[in-house]
N, C-alpha and C. Protein backbone atom coordinates (compact mmCIF):
# COMPACT_ATOMS: atom_id res chain seq x y z
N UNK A 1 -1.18 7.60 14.51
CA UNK A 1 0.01 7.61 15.31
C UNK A 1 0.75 6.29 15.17
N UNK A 2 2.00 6.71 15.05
CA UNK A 2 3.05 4.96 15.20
C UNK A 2 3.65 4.90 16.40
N UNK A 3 3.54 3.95 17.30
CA UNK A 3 4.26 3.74 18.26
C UNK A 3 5.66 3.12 17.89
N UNK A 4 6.56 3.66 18.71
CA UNK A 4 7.74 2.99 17.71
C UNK A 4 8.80 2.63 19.60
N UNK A 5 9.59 1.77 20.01
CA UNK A 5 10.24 1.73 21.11
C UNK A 5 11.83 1.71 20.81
N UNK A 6 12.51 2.48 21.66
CA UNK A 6 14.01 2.37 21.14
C UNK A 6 14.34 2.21 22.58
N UNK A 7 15.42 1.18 23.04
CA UNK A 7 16.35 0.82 24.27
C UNK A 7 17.42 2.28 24.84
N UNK A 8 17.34 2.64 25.32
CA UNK A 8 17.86 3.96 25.88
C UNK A 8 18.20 3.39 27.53
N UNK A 9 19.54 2.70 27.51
CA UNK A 9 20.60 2.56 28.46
C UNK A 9 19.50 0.89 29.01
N UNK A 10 19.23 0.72 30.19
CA UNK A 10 18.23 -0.15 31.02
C UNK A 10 16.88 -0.38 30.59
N UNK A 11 16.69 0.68 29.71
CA UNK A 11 14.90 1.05 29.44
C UNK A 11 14.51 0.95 28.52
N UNK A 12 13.14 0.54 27.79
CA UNK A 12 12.56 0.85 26.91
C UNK A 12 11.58 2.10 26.88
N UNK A 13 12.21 3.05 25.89
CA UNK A 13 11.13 4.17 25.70
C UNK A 13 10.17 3.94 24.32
N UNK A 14 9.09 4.33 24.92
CA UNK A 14 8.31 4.18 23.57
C UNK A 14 7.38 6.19 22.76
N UNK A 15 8.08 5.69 21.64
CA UNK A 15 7.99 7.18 21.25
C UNK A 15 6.29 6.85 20.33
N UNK A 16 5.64 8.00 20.24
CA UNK A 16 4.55 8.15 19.38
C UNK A 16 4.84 9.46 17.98
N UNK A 17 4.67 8.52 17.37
CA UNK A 17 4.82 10.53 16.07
C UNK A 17 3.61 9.83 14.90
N UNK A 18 3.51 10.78 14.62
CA UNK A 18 2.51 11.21 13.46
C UNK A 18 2.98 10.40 12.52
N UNK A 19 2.17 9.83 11.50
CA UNK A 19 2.57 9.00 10.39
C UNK A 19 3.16 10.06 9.15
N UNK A 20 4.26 9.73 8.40
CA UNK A 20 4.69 10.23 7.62
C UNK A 20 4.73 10.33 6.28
N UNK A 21 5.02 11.11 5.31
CA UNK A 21 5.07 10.44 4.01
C UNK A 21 5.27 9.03 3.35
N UNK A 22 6.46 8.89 4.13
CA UNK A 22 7.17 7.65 3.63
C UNK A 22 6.48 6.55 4.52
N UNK A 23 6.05 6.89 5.46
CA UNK A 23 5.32 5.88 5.83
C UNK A 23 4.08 5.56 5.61
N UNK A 24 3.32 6.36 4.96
CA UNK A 24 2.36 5.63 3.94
C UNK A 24 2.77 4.72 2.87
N UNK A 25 3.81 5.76 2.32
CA UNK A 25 4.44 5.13 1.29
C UNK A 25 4.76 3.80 1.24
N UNK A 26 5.27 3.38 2.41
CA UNK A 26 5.70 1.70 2.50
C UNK A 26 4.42 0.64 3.25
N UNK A 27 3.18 1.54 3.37
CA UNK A 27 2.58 0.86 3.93
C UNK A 27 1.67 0.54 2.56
N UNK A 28 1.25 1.24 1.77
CA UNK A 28 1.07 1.39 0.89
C UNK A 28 1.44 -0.24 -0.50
N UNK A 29 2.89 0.51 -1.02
CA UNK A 29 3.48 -0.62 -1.55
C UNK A 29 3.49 -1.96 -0.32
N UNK A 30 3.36 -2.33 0.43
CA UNK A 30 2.89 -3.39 1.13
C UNK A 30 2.01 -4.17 0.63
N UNK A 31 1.05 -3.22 1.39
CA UNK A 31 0.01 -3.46 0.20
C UNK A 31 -0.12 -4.34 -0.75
N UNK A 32 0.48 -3.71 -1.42
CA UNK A 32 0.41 -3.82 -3.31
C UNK A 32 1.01 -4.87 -3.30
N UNK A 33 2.02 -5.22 -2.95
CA UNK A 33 2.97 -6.56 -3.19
C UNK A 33 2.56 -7.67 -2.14
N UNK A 34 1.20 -7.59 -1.21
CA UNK A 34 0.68 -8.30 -0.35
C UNK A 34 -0.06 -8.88 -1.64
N UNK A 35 -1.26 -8.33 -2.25
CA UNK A 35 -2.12 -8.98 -3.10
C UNK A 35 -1.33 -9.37 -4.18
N UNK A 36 -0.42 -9.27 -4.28
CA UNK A 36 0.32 -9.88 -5.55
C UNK A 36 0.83 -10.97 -5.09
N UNK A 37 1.22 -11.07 -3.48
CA UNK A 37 1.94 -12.36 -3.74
C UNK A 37 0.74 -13.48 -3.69
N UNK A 38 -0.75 -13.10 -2.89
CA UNK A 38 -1.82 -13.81 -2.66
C UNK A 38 -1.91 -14.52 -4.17
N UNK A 39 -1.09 -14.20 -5.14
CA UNK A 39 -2.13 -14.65 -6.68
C UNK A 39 -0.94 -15.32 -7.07
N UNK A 40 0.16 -15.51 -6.11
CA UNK A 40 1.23 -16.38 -5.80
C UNK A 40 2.78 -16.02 -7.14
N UNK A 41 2.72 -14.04 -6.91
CA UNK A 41 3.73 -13.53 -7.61
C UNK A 41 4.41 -13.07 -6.76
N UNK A 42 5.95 -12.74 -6.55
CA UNK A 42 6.74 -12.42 -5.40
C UNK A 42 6.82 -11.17 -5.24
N UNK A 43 6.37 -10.28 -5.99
CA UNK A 43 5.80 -8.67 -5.41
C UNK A 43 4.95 -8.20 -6.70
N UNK A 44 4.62 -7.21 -6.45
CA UNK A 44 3.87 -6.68 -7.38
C UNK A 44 4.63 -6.16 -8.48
N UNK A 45 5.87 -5.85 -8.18
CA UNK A 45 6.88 -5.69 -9.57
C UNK A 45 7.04 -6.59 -10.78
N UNK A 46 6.92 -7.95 -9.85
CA UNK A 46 6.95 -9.28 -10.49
C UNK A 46 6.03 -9.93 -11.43
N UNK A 47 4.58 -9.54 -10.48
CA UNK A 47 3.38 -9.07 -11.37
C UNK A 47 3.56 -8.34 -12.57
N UNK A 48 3.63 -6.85 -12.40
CA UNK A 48 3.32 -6.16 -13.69
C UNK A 48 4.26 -6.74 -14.82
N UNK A 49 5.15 -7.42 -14.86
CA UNK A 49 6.27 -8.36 -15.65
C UNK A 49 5.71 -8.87 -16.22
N UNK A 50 4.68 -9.32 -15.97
CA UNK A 50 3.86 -10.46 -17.12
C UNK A 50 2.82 -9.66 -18.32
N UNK A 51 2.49 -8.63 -17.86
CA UNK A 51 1.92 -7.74 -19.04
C UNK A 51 1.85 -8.36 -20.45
N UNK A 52 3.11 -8.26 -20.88
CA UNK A 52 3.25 -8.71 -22.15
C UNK A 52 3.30 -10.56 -22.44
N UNK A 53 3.47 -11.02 -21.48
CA UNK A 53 3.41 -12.71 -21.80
C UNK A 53 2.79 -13.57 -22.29
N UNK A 54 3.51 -14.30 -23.33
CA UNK A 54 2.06 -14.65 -24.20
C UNK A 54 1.19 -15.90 -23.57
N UNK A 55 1.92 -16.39 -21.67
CA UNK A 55 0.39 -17.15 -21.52
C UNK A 55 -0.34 -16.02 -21.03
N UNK A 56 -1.82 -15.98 -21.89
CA UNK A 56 -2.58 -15.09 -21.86
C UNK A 56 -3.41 -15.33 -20.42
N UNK A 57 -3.43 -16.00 -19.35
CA UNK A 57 -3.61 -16.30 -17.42
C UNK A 57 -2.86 -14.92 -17.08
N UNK A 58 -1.17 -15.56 -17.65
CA UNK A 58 -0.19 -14.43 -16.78
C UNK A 58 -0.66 -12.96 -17.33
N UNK A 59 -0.90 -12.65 -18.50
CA UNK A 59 -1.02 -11.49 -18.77
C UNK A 59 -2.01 -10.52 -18.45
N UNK A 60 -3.34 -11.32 -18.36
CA UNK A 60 -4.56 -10.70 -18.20
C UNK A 60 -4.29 -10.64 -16.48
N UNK A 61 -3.77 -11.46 -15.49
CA UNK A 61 -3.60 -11.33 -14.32
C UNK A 61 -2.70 -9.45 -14.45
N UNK A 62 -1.42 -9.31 -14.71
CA UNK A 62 -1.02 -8.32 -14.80
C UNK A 62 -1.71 -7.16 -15.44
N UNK A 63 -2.45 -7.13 -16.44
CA UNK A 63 -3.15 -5.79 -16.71
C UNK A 63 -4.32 -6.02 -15.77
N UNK A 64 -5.11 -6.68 -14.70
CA UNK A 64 -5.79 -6.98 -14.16
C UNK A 64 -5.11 -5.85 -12.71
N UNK A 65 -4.35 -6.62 -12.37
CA UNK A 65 -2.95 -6.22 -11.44
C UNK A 65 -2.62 -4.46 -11.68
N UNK A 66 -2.17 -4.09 -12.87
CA UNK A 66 -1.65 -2.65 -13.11
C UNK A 66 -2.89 -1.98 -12.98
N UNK A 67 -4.31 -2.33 -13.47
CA UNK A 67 -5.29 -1.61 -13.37
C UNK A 67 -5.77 -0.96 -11.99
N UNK A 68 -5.40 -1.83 -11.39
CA UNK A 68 -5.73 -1.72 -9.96
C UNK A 68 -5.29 -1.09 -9.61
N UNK A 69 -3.49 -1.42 -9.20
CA UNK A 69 -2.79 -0.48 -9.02
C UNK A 69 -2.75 0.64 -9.01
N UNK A 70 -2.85 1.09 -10.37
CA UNK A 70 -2.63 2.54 -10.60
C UNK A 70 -3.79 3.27 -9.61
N UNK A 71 -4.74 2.36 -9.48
CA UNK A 71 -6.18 2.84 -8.61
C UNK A 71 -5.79 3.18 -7.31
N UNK A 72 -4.88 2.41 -6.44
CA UNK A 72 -4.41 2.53 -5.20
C UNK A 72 -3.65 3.35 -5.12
N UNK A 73 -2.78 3.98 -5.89
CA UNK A 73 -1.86 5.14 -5.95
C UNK A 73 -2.84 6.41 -6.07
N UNK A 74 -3.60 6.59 -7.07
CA UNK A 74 -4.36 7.58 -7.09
C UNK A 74 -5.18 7.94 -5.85
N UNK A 75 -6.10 6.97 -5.28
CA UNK A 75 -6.93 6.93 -3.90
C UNK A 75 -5.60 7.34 -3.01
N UNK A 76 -4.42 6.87 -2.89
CA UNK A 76 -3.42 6.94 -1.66
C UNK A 76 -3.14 8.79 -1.67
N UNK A 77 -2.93 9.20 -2.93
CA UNK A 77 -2.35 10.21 -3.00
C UNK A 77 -3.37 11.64 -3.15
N UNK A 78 -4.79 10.97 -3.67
CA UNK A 78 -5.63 12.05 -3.29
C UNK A 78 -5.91 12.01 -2.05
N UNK A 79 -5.96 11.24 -0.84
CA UNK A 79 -6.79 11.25 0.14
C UNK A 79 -5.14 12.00 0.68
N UNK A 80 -4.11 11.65 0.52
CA UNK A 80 -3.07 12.86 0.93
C UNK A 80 -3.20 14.14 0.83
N UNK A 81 -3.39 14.56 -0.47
CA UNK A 81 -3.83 15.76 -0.68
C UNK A 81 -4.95 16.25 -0.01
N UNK A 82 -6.22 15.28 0.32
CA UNK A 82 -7.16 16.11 0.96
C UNK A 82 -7.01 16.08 2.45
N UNK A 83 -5.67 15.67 3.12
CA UNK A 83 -5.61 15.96 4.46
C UNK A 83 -4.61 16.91 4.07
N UNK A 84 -3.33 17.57 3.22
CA UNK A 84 -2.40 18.29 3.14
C UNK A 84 -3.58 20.21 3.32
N UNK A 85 -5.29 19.70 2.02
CA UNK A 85 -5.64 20.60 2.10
C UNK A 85 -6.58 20.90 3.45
N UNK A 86 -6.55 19.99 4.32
CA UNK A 86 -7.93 20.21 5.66
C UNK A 86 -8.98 19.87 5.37
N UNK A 87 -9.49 19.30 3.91
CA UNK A 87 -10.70 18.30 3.69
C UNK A 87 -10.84 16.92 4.58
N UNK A 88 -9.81 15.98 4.92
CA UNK A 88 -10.05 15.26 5.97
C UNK A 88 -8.99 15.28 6.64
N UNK A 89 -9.55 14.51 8.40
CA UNK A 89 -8.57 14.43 8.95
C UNK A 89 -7.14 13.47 8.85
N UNK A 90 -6.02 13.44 9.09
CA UNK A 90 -4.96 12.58 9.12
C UNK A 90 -5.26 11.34 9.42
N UNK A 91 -5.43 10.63 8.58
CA UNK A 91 -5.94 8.49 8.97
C UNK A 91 -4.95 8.25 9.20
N UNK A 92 -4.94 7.33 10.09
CA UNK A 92 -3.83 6.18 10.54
C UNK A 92 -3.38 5.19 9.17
N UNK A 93 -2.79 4.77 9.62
CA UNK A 93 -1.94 3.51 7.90
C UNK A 93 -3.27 2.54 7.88
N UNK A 94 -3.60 2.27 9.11
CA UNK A 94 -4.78 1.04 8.22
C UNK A 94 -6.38 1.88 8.35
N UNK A 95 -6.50 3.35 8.50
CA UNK A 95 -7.53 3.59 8.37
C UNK A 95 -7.08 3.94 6.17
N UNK A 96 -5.88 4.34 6.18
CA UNK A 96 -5.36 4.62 4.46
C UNK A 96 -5.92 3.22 3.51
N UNK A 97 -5.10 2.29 4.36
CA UNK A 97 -4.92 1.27 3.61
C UNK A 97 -6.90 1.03 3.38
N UNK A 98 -7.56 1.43 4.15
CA UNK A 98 -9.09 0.91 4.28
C UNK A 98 -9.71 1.32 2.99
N UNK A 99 -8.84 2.47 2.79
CA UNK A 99 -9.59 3.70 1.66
C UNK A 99 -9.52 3.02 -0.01
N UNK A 100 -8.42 2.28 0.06
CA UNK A 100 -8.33 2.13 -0.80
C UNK A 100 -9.19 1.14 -2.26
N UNK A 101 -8.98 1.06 -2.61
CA UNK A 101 -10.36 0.24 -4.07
C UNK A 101 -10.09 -1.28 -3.05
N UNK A 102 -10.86 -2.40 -3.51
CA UNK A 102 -10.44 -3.47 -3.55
C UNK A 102 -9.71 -4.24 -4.38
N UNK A 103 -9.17 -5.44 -3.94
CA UNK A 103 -8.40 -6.55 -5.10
C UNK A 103 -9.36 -6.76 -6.05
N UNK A 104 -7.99 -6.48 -7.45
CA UNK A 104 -9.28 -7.32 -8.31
C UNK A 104 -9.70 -8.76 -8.13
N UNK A 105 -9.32 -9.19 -7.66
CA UNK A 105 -9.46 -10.61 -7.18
C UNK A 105 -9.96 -10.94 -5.46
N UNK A 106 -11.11 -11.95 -5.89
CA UNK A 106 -11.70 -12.36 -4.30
C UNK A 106 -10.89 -12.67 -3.86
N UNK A 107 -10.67 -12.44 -2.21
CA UNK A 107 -10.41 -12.93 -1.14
C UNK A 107 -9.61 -14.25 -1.19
């Protein structure tokens, strides 16, 4: 559930709804561009940029980086599918985010 509050005249109401596509989605790429900036790149877009670079640090960081990646998309989007099919129940964003592989890189 997301609690979310919107000002309605004098008041604050606070609404609850179900987490959404897109809101995995951005919790997700969060994520992704969280551990990227930890390795001190300004998102993970920025990251996979170095792929090809011939200092071979930056590059091996980025196929290091995409490998992963692609790992967190796959885990994000099967564990979607297995709540779309009734294999598990609906996780919250940081029970999702829990699911996912670890950084390739320590802490």
């Amino acid at each position: 559930m997301i609690t979310e509050y919107r000002v309605e005249g004098d008041r604050v109401v606070t609404i609850e709804r179900v987490e959404t596509l897109d809101d995995y989605s951005a919790a997700v790429q969060t994520h992704v561009d969280a551990v990227a900036r930890k390795r001190r790149y300004e998102n993970g877009f920025a990251l996979a940029g170095y792929a090809t670079d011939p200092n071979a640090a930056y590059a091996d960081d980025a196929q290091s980086f995409i490998n992963w990646r692609s790992a967190v998309w796959v885990t994000a989007f099967d564990a979607l599918d297995a709540v779309k099919s009734g294999a598990i129940p609906q996780p919250t964003i940081p029970e999702l985010i829990a699911m996912l592989p670890a950084s390739p890189w320590p802490s």
